[in-house]
Protein backbone atom coordinates (compact mmCIF):
# COMPACT_ATOMS: atom_id res chain seq x y z
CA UNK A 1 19.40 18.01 -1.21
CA UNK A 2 19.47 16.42 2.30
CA UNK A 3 18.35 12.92 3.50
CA UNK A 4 16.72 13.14 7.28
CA UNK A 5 15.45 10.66 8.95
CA UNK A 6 11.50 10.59 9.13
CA UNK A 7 11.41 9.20 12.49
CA UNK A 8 13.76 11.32 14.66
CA UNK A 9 13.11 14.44 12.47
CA UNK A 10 9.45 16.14 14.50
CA UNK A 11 9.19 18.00 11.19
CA UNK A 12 8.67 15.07 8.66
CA UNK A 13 5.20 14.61 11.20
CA UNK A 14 4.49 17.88 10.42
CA UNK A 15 4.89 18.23 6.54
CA UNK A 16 2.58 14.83 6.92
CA UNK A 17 -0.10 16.42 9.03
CA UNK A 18 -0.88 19.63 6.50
CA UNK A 19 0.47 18.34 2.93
CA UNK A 20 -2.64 17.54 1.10
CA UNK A 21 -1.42 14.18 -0.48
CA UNK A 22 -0.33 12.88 2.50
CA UNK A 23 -1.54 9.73 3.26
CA UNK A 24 -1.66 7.11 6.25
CA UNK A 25 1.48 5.39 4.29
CA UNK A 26 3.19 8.89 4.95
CA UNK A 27 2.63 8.42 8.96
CA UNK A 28 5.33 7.74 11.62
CA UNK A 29 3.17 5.26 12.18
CA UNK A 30 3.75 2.95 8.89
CA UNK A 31 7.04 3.64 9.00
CA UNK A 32 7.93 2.81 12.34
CA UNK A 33 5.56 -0.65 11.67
CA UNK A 34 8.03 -1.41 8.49
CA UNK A 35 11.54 -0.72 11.05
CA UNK A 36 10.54 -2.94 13.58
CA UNK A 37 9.22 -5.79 11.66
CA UNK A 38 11.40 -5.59 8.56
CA UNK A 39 14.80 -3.74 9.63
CA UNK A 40 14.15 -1.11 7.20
CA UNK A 41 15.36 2.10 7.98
CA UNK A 42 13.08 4.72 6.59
CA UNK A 43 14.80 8.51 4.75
CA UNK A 44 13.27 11.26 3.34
CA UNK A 45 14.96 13.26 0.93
CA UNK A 46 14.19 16.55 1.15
CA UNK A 47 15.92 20.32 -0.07
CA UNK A 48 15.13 21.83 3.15
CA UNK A 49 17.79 22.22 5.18
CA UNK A 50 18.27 21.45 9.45
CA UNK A 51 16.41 24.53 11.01
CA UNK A 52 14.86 25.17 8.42
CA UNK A 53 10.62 24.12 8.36
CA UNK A 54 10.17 21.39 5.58
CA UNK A 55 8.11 22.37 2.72
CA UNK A 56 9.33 18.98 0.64
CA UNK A 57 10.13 15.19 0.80
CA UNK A 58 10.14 12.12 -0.42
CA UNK A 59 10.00 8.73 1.54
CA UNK A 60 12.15 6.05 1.03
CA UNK A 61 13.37 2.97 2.98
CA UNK A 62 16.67 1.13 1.70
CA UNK A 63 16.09 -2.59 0.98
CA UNK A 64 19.21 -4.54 1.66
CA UNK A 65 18.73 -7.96 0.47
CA UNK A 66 21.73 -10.24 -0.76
CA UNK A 67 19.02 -12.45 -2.54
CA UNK A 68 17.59 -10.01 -4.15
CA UNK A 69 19.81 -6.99 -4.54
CA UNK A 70 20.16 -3.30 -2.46
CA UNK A 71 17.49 -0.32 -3.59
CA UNK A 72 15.31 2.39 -2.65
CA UNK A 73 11.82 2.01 -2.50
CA UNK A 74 8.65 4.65 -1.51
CA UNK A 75 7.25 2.45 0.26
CA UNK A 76 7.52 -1.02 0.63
CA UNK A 77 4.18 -2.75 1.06
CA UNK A 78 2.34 0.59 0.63
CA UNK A 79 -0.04 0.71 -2.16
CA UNK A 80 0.90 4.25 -3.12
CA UNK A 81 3.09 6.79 -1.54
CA UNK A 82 3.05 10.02 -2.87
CA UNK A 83 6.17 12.22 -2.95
CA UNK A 84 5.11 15.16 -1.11
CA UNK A 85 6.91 18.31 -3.26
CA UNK A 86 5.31 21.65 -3.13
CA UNK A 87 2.59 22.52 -5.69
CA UNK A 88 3.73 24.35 -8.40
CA UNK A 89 7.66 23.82 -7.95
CA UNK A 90 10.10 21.77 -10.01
CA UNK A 91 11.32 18.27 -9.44
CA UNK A 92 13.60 17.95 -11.30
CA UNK A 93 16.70 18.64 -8.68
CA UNK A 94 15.26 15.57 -6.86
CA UNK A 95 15.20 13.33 -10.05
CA UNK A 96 18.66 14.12 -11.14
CA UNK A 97 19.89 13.86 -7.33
CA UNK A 98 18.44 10.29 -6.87
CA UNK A 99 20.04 9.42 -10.60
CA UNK A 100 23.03 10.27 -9.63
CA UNK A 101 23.20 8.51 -6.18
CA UNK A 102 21.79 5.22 -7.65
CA UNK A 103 24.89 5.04 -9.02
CA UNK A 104 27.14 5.66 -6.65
CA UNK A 105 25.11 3.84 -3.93
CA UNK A 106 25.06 0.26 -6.10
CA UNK A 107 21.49 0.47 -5.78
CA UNK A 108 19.52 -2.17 -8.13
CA UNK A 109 16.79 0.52 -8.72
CA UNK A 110 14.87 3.49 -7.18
CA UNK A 111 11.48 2.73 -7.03
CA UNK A 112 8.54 5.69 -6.53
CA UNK A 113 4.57 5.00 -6.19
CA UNK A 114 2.94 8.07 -6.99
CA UNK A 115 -0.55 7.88 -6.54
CA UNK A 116 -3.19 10.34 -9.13
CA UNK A 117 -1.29 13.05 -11.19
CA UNK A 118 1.99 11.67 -12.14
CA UNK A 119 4.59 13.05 -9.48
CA UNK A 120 6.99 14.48 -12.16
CA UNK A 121 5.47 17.09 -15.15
CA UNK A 122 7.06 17.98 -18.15
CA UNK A 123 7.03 21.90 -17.29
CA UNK A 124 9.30 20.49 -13.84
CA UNK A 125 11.94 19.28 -16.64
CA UNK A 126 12.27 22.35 -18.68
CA UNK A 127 15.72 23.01 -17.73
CA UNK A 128 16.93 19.86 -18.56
CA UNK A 129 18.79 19.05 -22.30
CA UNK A 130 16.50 17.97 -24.93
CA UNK A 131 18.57 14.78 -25.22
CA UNK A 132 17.69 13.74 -22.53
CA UNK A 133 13.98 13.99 -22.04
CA UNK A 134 11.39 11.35 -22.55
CA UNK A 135 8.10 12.65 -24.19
CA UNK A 136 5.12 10.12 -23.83
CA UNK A 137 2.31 12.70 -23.25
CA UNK A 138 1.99 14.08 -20.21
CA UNK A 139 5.52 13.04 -18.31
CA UNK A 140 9.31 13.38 -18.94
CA UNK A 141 11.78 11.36 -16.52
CA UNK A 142 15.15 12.12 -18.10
CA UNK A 143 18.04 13.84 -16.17
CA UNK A 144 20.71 15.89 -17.28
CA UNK A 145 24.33 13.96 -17.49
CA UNK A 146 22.57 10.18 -17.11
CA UNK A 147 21.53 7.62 -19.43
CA UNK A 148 18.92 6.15 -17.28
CA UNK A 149 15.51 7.72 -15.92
CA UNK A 150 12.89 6.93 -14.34
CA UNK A 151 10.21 4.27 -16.45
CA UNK A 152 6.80 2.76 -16.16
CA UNK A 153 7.64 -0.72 -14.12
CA UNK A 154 3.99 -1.53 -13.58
CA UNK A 155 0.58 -0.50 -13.80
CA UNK A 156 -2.46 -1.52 -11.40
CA UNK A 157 -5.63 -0.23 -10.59
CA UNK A 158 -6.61 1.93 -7.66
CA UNK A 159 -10.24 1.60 -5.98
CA UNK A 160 -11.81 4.69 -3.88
CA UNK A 161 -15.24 5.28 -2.28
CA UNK A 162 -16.53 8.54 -1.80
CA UNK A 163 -18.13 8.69 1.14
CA UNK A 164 -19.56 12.03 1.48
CA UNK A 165 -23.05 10.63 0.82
CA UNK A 166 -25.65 9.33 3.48
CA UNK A 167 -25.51 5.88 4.66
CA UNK A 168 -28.65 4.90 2.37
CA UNK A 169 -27.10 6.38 -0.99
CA UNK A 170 -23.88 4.12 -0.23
CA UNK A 171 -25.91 1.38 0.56
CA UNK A 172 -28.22 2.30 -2.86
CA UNK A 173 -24.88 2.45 -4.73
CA UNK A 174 -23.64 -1.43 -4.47
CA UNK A 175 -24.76 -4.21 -6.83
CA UNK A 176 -27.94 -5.35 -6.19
CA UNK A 177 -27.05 -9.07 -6.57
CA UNK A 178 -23.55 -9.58 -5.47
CA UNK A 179 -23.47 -7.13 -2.82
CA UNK A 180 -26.86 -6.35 -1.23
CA UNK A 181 -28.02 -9.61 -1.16
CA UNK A 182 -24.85 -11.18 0.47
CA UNK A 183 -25.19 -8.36 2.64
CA UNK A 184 -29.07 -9.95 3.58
CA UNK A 185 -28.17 -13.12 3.54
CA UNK A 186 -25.60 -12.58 5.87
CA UNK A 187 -28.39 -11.10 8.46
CA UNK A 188 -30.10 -14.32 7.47
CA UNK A 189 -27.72 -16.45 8.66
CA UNK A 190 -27.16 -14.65 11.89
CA UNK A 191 -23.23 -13.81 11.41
CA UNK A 192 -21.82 -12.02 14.16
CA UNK A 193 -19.85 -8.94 13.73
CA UNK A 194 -16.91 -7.60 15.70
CA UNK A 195 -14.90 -4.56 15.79
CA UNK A 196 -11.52 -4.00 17.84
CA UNK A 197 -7.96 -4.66 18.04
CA UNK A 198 -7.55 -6.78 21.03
CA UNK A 199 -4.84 -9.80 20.78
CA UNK A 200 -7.08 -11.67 20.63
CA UNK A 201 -8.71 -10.32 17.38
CA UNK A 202 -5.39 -10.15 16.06
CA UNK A 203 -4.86 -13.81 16.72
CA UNK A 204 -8.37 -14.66 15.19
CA UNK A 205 -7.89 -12.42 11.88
CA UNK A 206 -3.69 -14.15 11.37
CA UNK A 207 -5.57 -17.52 11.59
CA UNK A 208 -8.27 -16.34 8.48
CA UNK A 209 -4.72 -15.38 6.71
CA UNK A 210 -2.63 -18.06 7.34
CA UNK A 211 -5.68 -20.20 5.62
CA UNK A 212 -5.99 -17.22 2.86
CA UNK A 213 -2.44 -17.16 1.75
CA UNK A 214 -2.45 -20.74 1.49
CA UNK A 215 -5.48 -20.73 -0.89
CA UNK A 216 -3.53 -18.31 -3.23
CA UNK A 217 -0.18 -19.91 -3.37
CA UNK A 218 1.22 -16.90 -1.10
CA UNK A 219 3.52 -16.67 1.93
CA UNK A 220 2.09 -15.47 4.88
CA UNK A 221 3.26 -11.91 6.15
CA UNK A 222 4.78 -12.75 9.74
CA UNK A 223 2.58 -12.47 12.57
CA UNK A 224 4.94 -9.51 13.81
CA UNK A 225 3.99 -7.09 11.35
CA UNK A 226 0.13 -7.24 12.19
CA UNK A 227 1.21 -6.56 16.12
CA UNK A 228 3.38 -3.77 15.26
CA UNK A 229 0.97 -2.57 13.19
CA UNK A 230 -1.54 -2.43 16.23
CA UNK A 231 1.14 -1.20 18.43
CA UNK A 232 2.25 1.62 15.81
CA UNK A 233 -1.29 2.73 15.18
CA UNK A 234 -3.41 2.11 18.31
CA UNK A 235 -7.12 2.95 17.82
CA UNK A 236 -5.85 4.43 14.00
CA UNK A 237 -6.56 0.50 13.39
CA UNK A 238 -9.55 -1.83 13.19
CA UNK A 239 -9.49 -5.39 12.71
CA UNK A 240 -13.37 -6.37 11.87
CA UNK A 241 -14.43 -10.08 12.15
CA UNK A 242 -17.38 -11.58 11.11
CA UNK A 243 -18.50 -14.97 13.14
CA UNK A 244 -21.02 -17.92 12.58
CA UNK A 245 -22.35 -19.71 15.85
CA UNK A 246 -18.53 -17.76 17.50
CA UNK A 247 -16.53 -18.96 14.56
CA UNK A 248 -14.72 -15.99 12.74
CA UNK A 249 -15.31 -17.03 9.35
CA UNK A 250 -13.93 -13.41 7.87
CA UNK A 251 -11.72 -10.52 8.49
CA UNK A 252 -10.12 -7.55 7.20
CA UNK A 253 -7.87 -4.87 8.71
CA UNK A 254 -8.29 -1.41 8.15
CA UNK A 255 -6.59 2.03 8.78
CA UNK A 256 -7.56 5.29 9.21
CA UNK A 257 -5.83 8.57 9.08
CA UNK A 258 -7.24 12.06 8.54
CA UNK A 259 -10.77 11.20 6.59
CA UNK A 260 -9.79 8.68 4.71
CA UNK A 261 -10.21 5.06 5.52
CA UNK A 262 -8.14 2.16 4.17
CA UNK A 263 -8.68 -1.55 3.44
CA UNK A 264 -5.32 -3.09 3.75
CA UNK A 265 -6.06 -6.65 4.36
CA UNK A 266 -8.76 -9.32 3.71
CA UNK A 267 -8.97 -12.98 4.71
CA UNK A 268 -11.59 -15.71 5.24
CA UNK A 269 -12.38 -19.56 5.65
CA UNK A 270 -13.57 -20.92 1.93
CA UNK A 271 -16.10 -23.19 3.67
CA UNK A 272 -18.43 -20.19 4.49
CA UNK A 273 -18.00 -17.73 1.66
CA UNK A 274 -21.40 -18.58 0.46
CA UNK A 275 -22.74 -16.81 3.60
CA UNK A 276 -22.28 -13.24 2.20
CA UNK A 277 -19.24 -12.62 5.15
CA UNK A 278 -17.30 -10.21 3.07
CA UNK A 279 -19.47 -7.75 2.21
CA UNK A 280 -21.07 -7.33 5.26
CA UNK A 281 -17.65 -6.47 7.07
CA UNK A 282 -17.14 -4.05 4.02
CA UNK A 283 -20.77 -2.49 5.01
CA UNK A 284 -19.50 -2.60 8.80
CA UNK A 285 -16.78 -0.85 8.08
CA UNK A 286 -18.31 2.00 5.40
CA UNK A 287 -20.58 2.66 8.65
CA UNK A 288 -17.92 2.71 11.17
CA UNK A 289 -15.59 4.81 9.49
CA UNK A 290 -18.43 7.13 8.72
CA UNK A 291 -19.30 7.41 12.60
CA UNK A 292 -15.17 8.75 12.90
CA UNK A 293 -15.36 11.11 10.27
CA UNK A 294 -14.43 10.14 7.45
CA UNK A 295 -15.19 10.80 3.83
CA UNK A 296 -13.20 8.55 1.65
CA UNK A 297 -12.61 5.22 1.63
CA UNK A 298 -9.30 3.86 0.18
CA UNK A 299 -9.43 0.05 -1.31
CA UNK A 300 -6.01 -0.18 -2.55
CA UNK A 301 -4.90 -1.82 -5.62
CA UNK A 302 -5.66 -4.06 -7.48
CA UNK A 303 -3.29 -6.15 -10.44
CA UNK A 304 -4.91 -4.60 -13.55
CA UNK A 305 -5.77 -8.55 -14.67
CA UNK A 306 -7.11 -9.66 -11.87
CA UNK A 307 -10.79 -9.14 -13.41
CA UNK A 308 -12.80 -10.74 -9.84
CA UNK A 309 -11.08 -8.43 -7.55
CA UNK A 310 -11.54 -5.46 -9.47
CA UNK A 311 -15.66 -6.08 -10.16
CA UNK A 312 -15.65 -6.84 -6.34
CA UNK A 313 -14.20 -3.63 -5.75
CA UNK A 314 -16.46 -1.84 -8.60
CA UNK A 315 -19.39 -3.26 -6.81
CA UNK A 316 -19.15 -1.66 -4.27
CA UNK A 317 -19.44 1.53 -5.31
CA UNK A 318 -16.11 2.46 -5.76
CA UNK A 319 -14.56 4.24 -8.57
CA UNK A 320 -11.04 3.07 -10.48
CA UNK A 321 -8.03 4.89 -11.87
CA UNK A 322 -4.84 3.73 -12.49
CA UNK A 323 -2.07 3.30 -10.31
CA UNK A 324 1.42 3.17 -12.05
CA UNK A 325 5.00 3.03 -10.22
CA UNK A 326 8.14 4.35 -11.89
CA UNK A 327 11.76 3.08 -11.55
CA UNK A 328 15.58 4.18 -11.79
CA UNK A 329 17.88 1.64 -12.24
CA UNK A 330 20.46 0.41 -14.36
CA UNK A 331 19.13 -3.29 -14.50
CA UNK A 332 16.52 -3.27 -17.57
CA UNK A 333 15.59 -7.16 -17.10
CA UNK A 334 15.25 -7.01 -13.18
CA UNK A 335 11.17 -7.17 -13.34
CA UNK A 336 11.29 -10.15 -15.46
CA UNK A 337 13.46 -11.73 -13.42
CA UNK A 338 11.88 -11.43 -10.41
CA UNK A 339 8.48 -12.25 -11.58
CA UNK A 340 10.01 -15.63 -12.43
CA UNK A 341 11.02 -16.27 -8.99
CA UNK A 342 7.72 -15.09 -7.49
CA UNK A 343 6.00 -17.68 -9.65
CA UNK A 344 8.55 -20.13 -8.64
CA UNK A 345 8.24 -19.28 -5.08
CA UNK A 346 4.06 -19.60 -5.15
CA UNK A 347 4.78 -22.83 -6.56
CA UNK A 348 6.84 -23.57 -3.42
CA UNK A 349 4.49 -22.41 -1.04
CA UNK A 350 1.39 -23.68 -1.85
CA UNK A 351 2.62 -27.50 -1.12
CA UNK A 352 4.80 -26.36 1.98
CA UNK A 353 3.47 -27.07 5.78
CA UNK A 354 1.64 -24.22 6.99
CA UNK A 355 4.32 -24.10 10.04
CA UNK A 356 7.31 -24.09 7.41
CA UNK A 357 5.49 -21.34 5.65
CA UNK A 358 5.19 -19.27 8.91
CA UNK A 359 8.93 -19.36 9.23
CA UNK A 360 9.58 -18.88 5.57
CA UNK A 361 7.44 -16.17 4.78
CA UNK A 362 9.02 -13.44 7.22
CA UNK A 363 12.31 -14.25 5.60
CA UNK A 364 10.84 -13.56 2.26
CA UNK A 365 9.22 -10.95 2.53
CA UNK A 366 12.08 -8.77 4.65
CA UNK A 367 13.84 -9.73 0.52
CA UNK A 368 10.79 -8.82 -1.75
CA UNK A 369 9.91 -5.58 -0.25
């Protein structure tokens, strides 16, 4: 096994570009964004060798926090990330290769986000000692010669659009009430719609979060991460704004890589959500991404009890599976404890100064990734 790094390595790009459950977290591009705003420094793991083309790899960044502990995670801040092995062969060298070096590396935990079929199958695993497989249907994360292996740490739901239909199918396929005729009213009202990813939408869209984040008792992501986004991805990225009488009232940011578009973030000004904002951006951006080709659209996740964010979601048309992530580590009690502090730390937020909370957030979110 051999760790390279995704950045320097021209064949990482590559493996990206033609693996078919590569995704836009996958890029150079998302990685480079997560480097130069968070200090992370982004490995693949791979058993191809230098010279050699790469037919494997997973990617990783290292999280070194003193707050809350070193690991290994694929990826931070990425809804899924989907180790790219080749179909049909085992994975079972790179499970027992990333048990072992948890150890000896002190991590806290490796962390892996597989999105659909489960990344690891029981047939990958039939080499390994019956002692120390896990049965539970259709996955089996034990490794030979360690006590620990890889376990269900959480479960959320993941939201896709297919959008190989026509424009008026799509548009036949939302909720009549809570979709189409937000959609109208929004026409009604006259809201203005904007695409692009000037500085000055960027500054526009971080003033709809800054006011978003506050609503839900959450730190703001710095304003550094949105530019390097922009910078990383250049016209990959669309920032869509919907205005009343020049006022952006609404945003969200989305992504696009082969045909699949993503929704990565939403924000908007409470005082106008009556005005049907929202889903017309969604509807904006459904016939935008069309016009660049593409055929699915990715919503990202969604916390399995947050009930009004996944009927939004539904309502739109799109269909839901579930999303789980998996983790190595010798610290059993690690998600309790940090749920504790993110409760803790929402608590904090929500009655701190919006300027304090622009300088606090980028420092807590370089820890929580």
């Amino acid at each position: 096994m051999y760790w390279i790094d995704p950045i320097a390595d021209p064949r990482w790009a590559q493996l990206v570009e033609r693996h078919p459950r590569a995704s836009v977290f996958h890029t150079t591009s998302w990685l480079n964004a997560l480097r130069r705003t968070y200090c992370y420094q982004p490995i693949v793991l791979t058993s191809s060798p230098k010279g050699m083309d790469l037919n494997d790899g997973i990617a990783f960044c290292e999280v070194k926090s003193w707050i809350s502990g070193s690991r290994l995670v694929s990826l931070p801040f990425s809804d899924h990330c989907h180790p790219l092995l080749e179909c049909g062969k085992g994975s079972a060298a790179f499970t027992a290769f990333l048990s072992e070096h948890c150890g000896r590396s002190g991590w806290r935990y490796v962390e892996i986000r597989p999105a659909g079929q489960t990344a690891f199958h029981t047939e990958d695993l039939s080499v390994l000692p019956k002692h120390d497989r896990q049965r539970n249907g259709s996955i089996a994360l034990g490794f030979h010669g360690c006590g620990y292996g890889f376990e269900m740490y959480h479960e959320y739901n993941l939201h896709k659009i297919d959008l190989r239909a026509d424009l008026d199918t799509l548009f036949g396929n939302f909720h009549k009430s809570c979709i189409k005729r937000k959609i109208n009213r929004a026409e009604r009202e006259g809201l203005e719609y904007e695409a692009g990813r000037s500085e000055a939408n960027v500054a526009e869209f971080y003033r709809l979060l800054l006011l978003t984040r506050r609503r839900h008792g959450l730190p703001p992501q710095p304003m550094t991460w949105f530019q390097n986004l922009k910078d990383c991805f250049g016209e990959g990225l669309t920032i869509h704004i919907a205005s009343k009488n020049g006022r952006p009232i609404a945003a969200i940011l989305t992504l696009q890589y082969k045909d699949t578009l993503v929704y990565k973030y939403g924000c908007s000004d409470a005082a106008f959500h009556s005005l049907g904002a929202m889903p017309m951006l969604f509807w904006k951006a459904i016939q935008t991404g069309k016009q660049h080709g593409a055929q699915e659209f990715d919503l990202g996740r969604s916390d399995t009890d947050n009930k009004g964010l996944t009927a939004f979601k539904q309502r739109l048309g799109a269909s839901c599976s579930e999303l789980t992530y998996f983790r190595l580590g010798r610290d059993r009690n690690y998600a309790s404890k940090t749920g504790v502090a993110w409760r803790i730390a929402k608590r904090v937020f929500t009655r701190m100064p919006v300027r304090l909370a622009q300088i606090a957030g980028p420092v807590l979110y370089r820890h929580v990734g």
